[in-house]
PDB file of N, CA and C in Angstrom:
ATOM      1  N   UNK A   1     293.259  82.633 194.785  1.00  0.00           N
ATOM      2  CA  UNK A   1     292.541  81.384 194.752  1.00  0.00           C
ATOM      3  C   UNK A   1     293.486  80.210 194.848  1.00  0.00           C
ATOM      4  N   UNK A   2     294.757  80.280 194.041  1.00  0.00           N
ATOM      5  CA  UNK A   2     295.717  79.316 194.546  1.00  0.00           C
ATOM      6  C   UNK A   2     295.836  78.845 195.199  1.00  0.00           C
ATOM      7  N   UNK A   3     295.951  79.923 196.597  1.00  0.00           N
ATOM      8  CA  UNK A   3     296.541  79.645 198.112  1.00  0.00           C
ATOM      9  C   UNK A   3     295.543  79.247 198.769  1.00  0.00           C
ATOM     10  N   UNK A   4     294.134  79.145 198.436  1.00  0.00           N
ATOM     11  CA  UNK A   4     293.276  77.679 198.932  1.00  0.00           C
ATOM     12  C   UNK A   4     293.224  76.354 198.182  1.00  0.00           C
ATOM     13  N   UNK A   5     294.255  76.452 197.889  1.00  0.00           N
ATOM     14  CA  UNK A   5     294.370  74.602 197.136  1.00  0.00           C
ATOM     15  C   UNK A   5     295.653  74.393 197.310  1.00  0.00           C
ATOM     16  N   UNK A   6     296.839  75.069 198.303  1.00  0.00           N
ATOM     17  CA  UNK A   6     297.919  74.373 198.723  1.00  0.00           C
ATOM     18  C   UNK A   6     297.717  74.156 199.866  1.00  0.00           C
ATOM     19  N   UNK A   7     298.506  72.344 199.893  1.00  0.00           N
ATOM     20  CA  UNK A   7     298.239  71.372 200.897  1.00  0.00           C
ATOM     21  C   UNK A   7     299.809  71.054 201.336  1.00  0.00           C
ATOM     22  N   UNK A   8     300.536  71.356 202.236  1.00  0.00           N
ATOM     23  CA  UNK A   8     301.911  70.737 202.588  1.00  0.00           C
ATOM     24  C   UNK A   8     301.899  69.722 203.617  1.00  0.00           C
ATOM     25  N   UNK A   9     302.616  68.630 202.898  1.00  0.00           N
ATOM     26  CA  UNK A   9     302.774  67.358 203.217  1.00  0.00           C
ATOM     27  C   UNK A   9     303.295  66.930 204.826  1.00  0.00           C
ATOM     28  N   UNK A  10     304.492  67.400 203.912  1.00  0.00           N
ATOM     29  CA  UNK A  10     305.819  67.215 204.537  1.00  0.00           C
ATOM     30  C   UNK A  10     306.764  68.112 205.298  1.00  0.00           C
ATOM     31  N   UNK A  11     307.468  68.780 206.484  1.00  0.00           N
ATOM     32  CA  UNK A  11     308.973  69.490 206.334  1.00  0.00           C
ATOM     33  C   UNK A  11     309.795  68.632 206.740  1.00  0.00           C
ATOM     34  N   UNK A  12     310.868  68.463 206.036  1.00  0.00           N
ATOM     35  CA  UNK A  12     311.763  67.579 206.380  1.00  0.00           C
ATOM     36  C   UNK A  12     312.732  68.952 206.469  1.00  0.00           C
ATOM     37  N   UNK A  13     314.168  68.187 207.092  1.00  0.00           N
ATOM     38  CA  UNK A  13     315.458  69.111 207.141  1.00  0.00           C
ATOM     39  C   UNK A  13     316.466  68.078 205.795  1.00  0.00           C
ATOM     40  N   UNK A  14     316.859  68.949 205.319  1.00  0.00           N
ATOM     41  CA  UNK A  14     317.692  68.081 204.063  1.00  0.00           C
ATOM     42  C   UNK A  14     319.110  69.212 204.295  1.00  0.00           C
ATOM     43  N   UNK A  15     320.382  68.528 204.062  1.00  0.00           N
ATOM     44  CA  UNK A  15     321.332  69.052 204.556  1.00  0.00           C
ATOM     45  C   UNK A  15     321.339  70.506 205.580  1.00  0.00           C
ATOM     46  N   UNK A  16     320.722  70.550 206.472  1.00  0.00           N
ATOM     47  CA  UNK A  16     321.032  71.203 207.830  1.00  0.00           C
ATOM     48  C   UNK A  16     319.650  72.655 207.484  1.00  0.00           C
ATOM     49  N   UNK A  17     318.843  72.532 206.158  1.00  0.00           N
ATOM     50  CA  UNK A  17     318.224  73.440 205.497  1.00  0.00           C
ATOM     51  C   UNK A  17     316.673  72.833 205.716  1.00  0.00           C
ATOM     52  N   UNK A  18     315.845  73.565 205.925  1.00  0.00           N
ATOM     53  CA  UNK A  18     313.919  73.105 205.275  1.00  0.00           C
ATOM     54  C   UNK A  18     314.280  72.870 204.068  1.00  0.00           C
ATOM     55  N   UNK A  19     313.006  71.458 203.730  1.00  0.00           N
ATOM     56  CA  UNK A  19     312.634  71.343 202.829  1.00  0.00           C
ATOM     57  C   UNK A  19     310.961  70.920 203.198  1.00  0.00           C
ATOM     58  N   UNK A  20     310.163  71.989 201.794  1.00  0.00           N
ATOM     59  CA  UNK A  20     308.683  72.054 202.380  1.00  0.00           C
ATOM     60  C   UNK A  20     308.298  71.244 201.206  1.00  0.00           C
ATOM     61  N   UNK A  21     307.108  69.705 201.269  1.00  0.00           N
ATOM     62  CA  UNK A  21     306.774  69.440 200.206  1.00  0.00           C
ATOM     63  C   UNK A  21     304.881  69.312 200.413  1.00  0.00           C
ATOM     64  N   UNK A  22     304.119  69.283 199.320  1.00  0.00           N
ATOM     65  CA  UNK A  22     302.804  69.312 199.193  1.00  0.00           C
ATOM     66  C   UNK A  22     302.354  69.423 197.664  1.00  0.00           C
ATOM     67  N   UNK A  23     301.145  69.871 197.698  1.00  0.00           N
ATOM     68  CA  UNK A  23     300.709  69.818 196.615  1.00  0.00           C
ATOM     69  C   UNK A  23     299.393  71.194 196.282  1.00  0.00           C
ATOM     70  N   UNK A  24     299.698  71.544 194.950  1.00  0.00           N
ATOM     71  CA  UNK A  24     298.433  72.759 194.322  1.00  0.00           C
ATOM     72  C   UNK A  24     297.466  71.846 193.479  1.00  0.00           C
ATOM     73  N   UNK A  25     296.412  71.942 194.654  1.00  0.00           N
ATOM     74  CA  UNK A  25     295.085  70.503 193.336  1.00  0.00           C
ATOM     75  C   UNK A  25     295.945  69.303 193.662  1.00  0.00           C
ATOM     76  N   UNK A  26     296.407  68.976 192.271  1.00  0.00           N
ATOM     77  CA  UNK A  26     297.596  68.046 191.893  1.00  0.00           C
ATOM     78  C   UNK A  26     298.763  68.031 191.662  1.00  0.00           C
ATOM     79  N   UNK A  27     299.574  69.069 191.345  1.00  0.00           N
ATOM     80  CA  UNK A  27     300.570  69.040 190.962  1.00  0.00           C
ATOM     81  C   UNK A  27     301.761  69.559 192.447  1.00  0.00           C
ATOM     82  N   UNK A  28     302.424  68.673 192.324  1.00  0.00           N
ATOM     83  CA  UNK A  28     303.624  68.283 193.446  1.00  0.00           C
ATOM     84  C   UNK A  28     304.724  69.253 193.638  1.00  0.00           C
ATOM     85  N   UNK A  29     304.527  69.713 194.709  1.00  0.00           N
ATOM     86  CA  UNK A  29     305.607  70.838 194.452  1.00  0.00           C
ATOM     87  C   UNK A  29     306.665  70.478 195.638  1.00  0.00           C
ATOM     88  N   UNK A  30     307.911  71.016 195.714  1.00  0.00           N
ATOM     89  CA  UNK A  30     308.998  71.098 197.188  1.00  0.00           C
ATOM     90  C   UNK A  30     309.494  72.519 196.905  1.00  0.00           C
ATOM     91  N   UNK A  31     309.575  72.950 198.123  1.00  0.00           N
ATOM     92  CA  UNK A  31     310.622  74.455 198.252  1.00  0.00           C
ATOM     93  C   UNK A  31     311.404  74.113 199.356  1.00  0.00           C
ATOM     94  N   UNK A  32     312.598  75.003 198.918  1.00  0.00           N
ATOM     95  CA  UNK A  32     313.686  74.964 199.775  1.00  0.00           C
ATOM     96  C   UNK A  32     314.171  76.619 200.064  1.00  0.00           C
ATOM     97  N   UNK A  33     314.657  76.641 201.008  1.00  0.00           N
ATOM     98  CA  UNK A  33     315.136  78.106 201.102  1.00  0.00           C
ATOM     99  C   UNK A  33     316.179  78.401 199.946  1.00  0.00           C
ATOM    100  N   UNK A  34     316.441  79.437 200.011  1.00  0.00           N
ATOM    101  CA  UNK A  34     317.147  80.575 198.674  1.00  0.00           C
ATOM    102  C   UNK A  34     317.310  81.621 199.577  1.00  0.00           C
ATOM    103  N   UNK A  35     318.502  82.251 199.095  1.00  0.00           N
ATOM    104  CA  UNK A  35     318.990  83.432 199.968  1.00  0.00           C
ATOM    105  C   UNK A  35     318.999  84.798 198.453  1.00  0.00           C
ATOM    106  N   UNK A  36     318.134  85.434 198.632  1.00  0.00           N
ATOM    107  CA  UNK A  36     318.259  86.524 197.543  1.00  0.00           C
ATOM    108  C   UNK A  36     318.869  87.801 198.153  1.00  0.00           C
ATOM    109  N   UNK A  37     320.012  88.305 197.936  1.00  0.00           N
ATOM    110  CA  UNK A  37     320.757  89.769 198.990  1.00  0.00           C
ATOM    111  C   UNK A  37     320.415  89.086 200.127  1.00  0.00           C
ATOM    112  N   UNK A  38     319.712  90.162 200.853  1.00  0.00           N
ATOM    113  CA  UNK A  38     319.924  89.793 202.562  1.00  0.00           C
ATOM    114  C   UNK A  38     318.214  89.528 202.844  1.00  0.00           C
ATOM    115  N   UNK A  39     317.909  88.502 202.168  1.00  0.00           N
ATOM    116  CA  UNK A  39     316.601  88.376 202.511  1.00  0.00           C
ATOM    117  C   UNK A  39     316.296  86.362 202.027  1.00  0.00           C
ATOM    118  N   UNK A  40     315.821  85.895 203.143  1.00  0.00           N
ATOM    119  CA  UNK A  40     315.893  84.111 202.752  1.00  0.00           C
ATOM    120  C   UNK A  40     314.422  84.021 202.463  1.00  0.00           C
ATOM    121  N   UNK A  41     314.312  83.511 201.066  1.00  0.00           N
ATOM    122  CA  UNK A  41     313.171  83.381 200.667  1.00  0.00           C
ATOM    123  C   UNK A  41     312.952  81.429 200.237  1.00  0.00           C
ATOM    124  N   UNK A  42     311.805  81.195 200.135  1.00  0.00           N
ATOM    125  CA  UNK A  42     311.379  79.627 199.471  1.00  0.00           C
ATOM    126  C   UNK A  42     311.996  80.069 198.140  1.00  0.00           C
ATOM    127  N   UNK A  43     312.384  79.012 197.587  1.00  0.00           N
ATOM    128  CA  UNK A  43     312.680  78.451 195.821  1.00  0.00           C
ATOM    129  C   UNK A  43     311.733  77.515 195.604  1.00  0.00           C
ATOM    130  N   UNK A  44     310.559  77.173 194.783  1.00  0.00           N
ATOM    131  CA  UNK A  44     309.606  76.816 194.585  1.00  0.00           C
ATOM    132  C   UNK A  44     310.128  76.167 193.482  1.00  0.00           C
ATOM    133  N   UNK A  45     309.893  74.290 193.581  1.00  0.00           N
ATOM    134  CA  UNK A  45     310.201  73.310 191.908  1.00  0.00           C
ATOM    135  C   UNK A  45     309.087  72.358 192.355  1.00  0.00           C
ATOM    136  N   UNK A  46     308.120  73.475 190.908  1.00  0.00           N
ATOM    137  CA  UNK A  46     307.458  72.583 190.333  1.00  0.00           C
ATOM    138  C   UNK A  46     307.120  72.830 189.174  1.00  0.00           C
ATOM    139  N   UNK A  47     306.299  71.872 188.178  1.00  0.00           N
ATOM    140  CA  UNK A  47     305.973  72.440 186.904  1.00  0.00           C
ATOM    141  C   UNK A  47     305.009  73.077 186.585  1.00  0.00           C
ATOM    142  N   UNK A  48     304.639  74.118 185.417  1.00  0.00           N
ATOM    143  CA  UNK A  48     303.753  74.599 185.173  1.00  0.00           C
ATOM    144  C   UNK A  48     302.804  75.561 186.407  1.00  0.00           C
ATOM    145  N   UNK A  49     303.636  75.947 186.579  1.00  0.00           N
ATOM    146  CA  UNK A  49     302.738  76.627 187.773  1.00  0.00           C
ATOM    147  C   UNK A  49     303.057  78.663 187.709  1.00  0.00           C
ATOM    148  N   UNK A  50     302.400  79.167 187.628  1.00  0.00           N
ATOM    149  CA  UNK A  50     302.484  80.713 187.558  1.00  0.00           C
ATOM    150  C   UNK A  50     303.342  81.291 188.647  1.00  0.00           C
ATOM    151  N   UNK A  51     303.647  82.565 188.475  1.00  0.00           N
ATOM    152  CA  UNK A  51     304.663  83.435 189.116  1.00  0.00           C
ATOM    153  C   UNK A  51     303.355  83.311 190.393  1.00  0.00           C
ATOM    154  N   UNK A  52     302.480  83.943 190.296  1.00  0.00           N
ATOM    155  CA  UNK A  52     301.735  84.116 191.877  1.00  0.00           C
ATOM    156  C   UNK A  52     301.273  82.630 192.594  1.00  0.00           C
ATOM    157  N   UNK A  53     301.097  81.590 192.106  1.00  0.00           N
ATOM    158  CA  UNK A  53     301.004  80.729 192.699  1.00  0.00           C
ATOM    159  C   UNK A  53     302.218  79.939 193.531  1.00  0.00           C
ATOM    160  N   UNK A  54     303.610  80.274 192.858  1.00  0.00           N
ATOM    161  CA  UNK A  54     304.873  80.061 193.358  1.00  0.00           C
ATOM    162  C   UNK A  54     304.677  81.044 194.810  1.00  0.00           C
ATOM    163  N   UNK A  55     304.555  81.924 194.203  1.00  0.00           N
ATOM    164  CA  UNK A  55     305.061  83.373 195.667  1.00  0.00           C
ATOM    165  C   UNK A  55     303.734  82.558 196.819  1.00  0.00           C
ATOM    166  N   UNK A  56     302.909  81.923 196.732  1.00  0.00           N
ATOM    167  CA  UNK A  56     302.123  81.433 197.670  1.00  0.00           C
ATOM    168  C   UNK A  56     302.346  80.077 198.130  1.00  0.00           C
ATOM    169  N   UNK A  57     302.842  79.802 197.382  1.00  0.00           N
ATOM    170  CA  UNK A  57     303.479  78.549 197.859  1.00  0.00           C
ATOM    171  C   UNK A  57     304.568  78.868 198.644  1.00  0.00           C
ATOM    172  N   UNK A  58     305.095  79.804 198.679  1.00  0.00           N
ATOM    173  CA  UNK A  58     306.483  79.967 199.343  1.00  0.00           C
ATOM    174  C   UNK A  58     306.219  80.586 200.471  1.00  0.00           C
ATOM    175  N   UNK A  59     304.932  81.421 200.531  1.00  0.00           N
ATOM    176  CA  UNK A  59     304.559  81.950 201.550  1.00  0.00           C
ATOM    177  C   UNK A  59     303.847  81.052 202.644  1.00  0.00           C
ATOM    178  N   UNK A  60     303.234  80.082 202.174  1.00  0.00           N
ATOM    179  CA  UNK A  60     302.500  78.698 202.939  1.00  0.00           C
ATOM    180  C   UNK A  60     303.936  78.110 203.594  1.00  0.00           C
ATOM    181  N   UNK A  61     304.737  77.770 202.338  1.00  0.00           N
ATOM    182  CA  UNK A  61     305.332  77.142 203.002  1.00  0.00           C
ATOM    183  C   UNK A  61     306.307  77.845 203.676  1.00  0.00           C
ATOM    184  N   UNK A  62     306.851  79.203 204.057  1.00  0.00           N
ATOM    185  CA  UNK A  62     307.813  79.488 205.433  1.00  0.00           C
ATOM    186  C   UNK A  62     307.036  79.147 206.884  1.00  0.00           C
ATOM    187  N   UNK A  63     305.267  79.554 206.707  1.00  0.00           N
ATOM    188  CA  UNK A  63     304.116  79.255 207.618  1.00  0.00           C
ATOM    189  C   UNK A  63     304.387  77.815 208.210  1.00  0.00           C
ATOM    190  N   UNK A  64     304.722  76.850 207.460  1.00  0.00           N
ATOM    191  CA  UNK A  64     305.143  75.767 207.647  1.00  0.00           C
ATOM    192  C   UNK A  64     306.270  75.113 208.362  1.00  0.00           C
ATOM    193  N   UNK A  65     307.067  76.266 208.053  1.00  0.00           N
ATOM    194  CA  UNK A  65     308.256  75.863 208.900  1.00  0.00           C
ATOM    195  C   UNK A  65     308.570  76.608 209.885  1.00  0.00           C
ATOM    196  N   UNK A  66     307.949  77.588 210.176  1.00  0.00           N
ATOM    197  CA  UNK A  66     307.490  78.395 211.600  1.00  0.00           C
ATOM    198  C   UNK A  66     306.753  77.320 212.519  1.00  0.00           C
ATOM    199  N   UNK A  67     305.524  76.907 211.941  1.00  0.00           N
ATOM    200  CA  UNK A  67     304.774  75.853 212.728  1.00  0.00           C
ATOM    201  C   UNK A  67     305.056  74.423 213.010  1.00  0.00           C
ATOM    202  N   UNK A  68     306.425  74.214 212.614  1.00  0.00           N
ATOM    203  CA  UNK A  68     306.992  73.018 212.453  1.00  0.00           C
ATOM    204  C   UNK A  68     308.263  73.574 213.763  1.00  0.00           C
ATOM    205  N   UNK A  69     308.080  74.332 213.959  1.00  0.00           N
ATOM    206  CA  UNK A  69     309.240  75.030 214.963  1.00  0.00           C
ATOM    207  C   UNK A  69     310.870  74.456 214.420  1.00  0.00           C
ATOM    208  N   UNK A  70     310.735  75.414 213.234  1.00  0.00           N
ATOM    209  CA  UNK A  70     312.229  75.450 212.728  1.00  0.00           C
ATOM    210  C   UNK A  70     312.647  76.583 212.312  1.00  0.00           C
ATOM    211  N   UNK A  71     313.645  77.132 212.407  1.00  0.00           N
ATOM    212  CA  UNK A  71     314.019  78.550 211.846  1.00  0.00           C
ATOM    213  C   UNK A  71     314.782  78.465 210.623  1.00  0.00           C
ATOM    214  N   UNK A  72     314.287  79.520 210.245  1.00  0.00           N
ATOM    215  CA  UNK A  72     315.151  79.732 208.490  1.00  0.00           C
ATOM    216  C   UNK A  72     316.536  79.836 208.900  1.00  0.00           C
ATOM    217  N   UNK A  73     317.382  79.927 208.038  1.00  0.00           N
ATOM    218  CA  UNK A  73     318.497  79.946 208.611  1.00  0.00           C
ATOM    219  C   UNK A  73     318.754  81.534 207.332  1.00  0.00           C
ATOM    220  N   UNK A  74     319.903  81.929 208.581  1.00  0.00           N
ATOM    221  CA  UNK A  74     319.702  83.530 208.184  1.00  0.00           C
ATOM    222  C   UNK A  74     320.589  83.369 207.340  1.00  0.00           C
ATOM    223  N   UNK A  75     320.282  85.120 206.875  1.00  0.00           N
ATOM    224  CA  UNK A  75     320.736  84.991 205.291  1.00  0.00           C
ATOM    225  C   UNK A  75     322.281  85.781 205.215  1.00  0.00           C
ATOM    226  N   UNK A  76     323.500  85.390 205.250  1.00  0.00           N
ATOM    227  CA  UNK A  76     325.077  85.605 205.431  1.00  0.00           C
ATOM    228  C   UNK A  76     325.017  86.672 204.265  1.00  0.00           C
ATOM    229  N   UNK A  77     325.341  87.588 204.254  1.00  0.00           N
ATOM    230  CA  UNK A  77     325.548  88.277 202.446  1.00  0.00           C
ATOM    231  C   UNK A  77     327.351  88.156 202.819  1.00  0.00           C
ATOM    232  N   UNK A  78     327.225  87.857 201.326  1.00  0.00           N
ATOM    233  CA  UNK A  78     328.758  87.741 200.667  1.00  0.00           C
ATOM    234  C   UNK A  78     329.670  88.680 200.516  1.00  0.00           C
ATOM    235  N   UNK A  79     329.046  89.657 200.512  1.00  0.00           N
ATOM    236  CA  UNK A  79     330.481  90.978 200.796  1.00  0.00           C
ATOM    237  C   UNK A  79     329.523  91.734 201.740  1.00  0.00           C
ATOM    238  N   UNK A  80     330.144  92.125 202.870  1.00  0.00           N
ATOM    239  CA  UNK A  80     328.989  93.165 204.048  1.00  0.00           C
ATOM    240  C   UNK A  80     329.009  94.353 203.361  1.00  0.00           C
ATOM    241  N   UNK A  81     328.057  94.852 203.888  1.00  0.00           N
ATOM    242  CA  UNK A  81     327.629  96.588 203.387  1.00  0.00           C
ATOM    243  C   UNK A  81     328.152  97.517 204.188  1.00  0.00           C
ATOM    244  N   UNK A  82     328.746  98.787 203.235  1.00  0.00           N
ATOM    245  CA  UNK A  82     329.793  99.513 203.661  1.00  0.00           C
ATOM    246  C   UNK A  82     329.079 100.108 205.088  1.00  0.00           C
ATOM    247  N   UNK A  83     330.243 100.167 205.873  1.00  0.00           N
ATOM    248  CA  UNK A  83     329.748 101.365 207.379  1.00  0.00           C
ATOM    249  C   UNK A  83     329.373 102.422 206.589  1.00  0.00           C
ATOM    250  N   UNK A  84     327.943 102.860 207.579  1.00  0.00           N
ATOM    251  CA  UNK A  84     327.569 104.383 207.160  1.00  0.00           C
ATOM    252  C   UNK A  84     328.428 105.568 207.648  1.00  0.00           C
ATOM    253  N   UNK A  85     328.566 106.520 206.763  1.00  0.00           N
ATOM    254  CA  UNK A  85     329.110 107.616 207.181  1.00  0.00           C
ATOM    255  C   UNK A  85     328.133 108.780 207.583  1.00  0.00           C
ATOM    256  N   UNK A  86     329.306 108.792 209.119  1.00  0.00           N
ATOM    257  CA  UNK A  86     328.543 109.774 209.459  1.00  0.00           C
ATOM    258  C   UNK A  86     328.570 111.058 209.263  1.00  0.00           C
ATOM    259  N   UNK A  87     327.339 112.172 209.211  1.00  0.00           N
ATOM    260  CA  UNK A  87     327.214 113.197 208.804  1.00  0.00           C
ATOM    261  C   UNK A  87     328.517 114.551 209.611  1.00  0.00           C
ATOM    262  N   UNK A  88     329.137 115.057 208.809  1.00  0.00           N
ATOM    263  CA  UNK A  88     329.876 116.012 209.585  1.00  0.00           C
ATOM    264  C   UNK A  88     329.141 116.690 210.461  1.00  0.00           C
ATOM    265  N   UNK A  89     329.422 117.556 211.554  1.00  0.00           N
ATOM    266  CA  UNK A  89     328.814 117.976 212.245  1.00  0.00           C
ATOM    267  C   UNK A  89     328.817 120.036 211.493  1.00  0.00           C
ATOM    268  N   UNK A  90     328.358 120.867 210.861  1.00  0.00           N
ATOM    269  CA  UNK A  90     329.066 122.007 211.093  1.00  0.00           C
ATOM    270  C   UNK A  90     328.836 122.636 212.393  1.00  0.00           C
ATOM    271  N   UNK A  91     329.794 123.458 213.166  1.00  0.00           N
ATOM    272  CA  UNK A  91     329.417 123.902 213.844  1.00  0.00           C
ATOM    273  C   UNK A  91     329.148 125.285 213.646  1.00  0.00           C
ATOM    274  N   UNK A  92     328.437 125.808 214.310  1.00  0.00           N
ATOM    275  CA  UNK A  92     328.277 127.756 213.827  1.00  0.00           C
ATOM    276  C   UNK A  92     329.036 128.432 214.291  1.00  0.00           C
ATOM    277  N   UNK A  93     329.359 129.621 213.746  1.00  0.00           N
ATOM    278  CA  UNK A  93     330.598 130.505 213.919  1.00  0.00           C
ATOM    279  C   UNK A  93     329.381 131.106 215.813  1.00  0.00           C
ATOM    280  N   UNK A  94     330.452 131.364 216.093  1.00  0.00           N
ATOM    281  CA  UNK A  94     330.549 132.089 217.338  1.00  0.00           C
ATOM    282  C   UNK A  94     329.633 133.419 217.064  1.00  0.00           C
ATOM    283  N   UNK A  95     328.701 133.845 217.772  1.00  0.00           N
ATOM    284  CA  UNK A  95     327.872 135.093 217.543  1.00  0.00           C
ATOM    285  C   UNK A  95     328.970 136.260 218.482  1.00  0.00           C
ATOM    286  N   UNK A  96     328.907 137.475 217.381  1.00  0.00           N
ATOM    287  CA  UNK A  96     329.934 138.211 217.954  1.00  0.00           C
ATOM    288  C   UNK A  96     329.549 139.618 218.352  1.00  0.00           C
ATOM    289  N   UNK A  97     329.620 140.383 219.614  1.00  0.00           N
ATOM    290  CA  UNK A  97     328.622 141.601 220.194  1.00  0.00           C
ATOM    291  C   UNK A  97     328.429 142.695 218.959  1.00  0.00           C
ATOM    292  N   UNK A  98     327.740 143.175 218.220  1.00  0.00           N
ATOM    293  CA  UNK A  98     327.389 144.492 217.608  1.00  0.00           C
ATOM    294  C   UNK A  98     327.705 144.025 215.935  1.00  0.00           C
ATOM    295  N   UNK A  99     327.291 142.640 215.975  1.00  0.00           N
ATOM    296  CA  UNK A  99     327.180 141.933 214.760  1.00  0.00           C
ATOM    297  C   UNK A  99     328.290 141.100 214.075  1.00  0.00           C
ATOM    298  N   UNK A 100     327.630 140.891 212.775  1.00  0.00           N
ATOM    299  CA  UNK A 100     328.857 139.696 212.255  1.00  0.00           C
ATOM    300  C   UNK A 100     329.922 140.659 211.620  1.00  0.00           C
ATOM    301  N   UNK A 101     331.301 139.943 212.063  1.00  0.00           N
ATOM    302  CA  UNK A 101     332.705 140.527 211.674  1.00  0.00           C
ATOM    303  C   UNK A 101     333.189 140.192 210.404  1.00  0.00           C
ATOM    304  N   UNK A 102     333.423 141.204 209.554  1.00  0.00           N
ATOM    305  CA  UNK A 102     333.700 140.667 208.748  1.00  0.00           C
ATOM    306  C   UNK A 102     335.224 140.871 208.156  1.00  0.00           C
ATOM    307  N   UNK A 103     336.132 140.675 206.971  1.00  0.00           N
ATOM    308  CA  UNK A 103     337.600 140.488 206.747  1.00  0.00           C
ATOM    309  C   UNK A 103     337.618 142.028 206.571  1.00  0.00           C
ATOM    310  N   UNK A 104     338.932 142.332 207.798  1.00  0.00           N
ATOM    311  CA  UNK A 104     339.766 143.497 207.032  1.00  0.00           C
ATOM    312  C   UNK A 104     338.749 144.497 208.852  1.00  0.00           C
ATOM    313  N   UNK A 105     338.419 143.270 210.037  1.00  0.00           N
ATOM    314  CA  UNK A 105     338.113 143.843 211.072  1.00  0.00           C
ATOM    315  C   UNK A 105     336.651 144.621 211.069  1.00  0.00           C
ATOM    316  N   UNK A 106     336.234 144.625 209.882  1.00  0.00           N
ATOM    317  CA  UNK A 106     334.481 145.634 209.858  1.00  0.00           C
ATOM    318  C   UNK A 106     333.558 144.592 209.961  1.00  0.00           C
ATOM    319  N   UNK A 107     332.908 145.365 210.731  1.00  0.00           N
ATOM    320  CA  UNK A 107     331.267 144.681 210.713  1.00  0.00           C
ATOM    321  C   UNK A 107     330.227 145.046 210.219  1.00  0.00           C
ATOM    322  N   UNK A 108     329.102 144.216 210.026  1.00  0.00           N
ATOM    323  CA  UNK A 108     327.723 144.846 209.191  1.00  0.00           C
ATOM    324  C   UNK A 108     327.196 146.824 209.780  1.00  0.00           C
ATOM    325  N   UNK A 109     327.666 146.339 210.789  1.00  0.00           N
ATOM    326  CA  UNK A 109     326.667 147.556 211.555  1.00  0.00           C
ATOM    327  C   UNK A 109     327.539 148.794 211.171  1.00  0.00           C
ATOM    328  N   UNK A 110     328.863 148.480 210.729  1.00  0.00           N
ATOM    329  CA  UNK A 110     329.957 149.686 210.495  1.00  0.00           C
ATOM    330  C   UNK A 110     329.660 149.805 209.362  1.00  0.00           C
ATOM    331  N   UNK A 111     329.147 148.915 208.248  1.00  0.00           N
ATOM    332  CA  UNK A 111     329.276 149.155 206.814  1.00  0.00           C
ATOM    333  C   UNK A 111     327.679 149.646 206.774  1.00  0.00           C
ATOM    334  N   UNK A 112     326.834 149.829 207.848  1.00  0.00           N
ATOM    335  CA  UNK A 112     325.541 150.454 207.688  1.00  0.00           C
ATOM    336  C   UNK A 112     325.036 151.451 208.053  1.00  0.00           C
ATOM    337  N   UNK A 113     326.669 151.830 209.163  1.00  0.00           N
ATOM    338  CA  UNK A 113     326.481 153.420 209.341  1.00  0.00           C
ATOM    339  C   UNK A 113     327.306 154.076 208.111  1.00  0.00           C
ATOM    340  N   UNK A 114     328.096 153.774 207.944  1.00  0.00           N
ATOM    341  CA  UNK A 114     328.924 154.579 206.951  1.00  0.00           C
ATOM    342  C   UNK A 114     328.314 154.846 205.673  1.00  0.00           C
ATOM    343  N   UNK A 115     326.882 153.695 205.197  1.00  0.00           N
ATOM    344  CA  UNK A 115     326.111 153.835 204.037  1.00  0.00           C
ATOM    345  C   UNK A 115     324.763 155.164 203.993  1.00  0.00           C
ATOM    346  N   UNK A 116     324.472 155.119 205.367  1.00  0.00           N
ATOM    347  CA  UNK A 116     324.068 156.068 206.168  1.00  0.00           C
ATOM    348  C   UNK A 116     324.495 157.381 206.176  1.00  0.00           C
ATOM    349  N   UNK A 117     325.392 157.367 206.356  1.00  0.00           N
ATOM    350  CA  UNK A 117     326.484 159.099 206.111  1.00  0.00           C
ATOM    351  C   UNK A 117     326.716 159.348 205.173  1.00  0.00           C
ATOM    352  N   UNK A 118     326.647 158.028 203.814  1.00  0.00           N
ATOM    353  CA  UNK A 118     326.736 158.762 202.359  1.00  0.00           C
ATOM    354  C   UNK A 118     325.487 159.681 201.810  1.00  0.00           C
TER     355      UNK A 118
END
């Protein structure tokens, strides 16, 4: 219900950044971008106003500065995120004629005749 009673005024650019101003009912609000990790969100100052009515205000107002044809300005993170590592590859042993070889030169099929003759 909030987010049919915000009205934005204004976007101005204030040092090289949006700034969105308007109003909920009555009470006067401005947001400015905020960079949280790697994601640029509105910072919402105003008073008395609830956690969900902020998050709608912030959401009106990026709407605002899309339709004002301005872009957020992207969000730099302060230390980059490590390169992914990539997965080793295993490769499979070589398939070998009259079965798998095993240490000491024997293979399954030798250790299944000889179990055979016991």
């Amino acid at each position: 219900m909030a987010s049919k009673d915000i009205k934005v005024t204004e976007v101005v650019v204030v040092d090289g950044k949006p700034l969105v101003r308007g109003t909920v009912g009555e009470v006067p609000f401005e947001a400015a971008t905020k960079q949280w990790g790697s994601k640029m969100l509105m910072n919402v100052a105003a008073e008395g106003l609830d956690r969900g009515t902020r998050i709608a205000i912030g959401h009106a107002a990026k709407r605002a500065v899309k339709a004002a044809q301005m872009v957020l300005p992207e969000a730099v993170l302060k230390r980059p995120r490590k390169a992914k590592v990539e997965e080793a590859v295993v490769e499979a042993a070589p398939a070998v004629e009259g079965g798998v070889e095993l240490e000491g030169g024997l293979s399954l099929e030798s250790l299944d005749a000889a179990l055979e003759a016991v």
